[in-house]
Protein backbone atom coordinates (compact mmCIF):
# COMPACT_ATOMS: atom_id res chain seq x y z
CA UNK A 1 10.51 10.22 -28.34
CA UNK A 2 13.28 11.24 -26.14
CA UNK A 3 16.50 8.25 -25.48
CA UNK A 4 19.13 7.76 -22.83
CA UNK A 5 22.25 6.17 -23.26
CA UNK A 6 23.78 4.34 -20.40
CA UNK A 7 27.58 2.47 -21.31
CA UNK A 8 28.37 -0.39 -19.21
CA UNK A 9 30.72 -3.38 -19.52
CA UNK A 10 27.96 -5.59 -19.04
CA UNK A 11 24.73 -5.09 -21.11
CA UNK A 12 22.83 -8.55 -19.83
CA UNK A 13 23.36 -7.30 -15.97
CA UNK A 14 22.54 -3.70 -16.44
CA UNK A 15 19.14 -4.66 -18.39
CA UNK A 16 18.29 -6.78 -15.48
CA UNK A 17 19.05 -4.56 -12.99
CA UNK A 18 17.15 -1.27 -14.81
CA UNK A 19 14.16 -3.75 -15.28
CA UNK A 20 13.95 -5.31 -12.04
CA UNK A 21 14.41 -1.49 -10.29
CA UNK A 22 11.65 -0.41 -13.04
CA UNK A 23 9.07 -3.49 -11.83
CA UNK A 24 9.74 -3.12 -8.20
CA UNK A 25 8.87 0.75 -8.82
CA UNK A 26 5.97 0.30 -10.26
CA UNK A 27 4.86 -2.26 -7.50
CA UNK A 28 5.87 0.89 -4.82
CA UNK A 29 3.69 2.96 -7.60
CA UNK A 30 0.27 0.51 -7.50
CA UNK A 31 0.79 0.34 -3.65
CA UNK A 32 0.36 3.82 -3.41
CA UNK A 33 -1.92 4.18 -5.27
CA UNK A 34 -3.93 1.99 -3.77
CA UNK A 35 -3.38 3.28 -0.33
CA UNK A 36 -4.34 6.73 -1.67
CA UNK A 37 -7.88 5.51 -3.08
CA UNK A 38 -8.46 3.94 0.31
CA UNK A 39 -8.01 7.17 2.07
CA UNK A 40 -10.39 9.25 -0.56
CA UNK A 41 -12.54 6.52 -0.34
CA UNK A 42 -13.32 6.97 3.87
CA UNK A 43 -13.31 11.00 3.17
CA UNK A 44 -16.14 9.95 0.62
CA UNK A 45 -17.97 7.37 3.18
CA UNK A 46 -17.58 9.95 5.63
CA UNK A 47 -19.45 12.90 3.74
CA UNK A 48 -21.41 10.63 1.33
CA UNK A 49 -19.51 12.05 -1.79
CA UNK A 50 -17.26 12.94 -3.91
CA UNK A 51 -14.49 16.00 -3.41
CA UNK A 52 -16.28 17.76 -7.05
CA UNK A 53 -19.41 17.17 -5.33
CA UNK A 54 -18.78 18.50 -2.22
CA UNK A 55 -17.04 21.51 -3.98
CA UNK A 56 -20.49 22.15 -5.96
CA UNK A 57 -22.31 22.20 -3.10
CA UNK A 58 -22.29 24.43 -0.28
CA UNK A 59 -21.93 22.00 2.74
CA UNK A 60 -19.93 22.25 5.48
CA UNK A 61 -16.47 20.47 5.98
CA UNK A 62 -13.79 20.56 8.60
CA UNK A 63 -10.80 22.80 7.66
CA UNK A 64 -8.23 20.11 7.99
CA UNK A 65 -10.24 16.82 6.52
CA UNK A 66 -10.84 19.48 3.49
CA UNK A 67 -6.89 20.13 2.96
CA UNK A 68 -6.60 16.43 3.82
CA UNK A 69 -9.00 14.99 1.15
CA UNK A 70 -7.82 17.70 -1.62
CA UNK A 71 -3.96 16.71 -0.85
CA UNK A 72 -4.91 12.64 -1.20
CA UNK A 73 -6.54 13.51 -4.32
CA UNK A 74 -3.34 15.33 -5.44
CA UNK A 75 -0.93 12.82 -4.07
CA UNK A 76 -3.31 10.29 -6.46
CA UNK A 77 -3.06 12.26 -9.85
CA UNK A 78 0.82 12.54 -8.95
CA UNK A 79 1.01 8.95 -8.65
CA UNK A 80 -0.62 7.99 -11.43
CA UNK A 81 1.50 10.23 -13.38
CA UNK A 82 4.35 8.67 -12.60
CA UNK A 83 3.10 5.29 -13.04
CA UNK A 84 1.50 6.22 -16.71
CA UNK A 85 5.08 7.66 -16.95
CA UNK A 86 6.95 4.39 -16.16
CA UNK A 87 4.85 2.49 -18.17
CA UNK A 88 5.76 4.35 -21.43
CA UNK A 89 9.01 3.42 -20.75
CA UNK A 90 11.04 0.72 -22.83
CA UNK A 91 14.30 -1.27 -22.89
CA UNK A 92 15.78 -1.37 -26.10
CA UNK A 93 19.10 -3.19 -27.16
């Protein structure tokens, strides 16, 4: 597991401020996230499934909802990345 040092006169205010900027990132994280899965979630109302099962079949689909849906379902692995990411991470004294 990779470290990071970071010097700073005051140890108690720079823990609080990393952790509080770590939380409130993670809040930004799960907001996206959730906004994302609401967007995937009207492509999938809208053609009554999922992108994989639209890409196994051999239906029709507008150009642009098509780069829409794929880039939502990009934007949601990317987010959940970072989140799984920011999660592994830990404060030590």
């Amino acid at each position: 597991m990779a470290s990071l040092t970071i010097q700073t006169k005051n140890v108690g205010e720079a823990i609080h401020l990393i952790q509080s900027a770590l939380v409130k990132e993670a809040a930004f994280l799960r907001l996206g996230i959730e906004k994302t899965k609401v967007r995937i979630a009207s492509f999938e109302k809208r053609y009554n499934c999922s992108l994989q099962e639209l890409r196994d079949s051999a239906r029709e689909i507008d150009d642009l909802d098509l780069v829409e849906w794929e880039g939502e379902v990009e934007v949601l692995r990317r987010l959940n990345e970072k989140l799984k990411q920011l999660d592994e991470l830990k404060i030590c004294r």
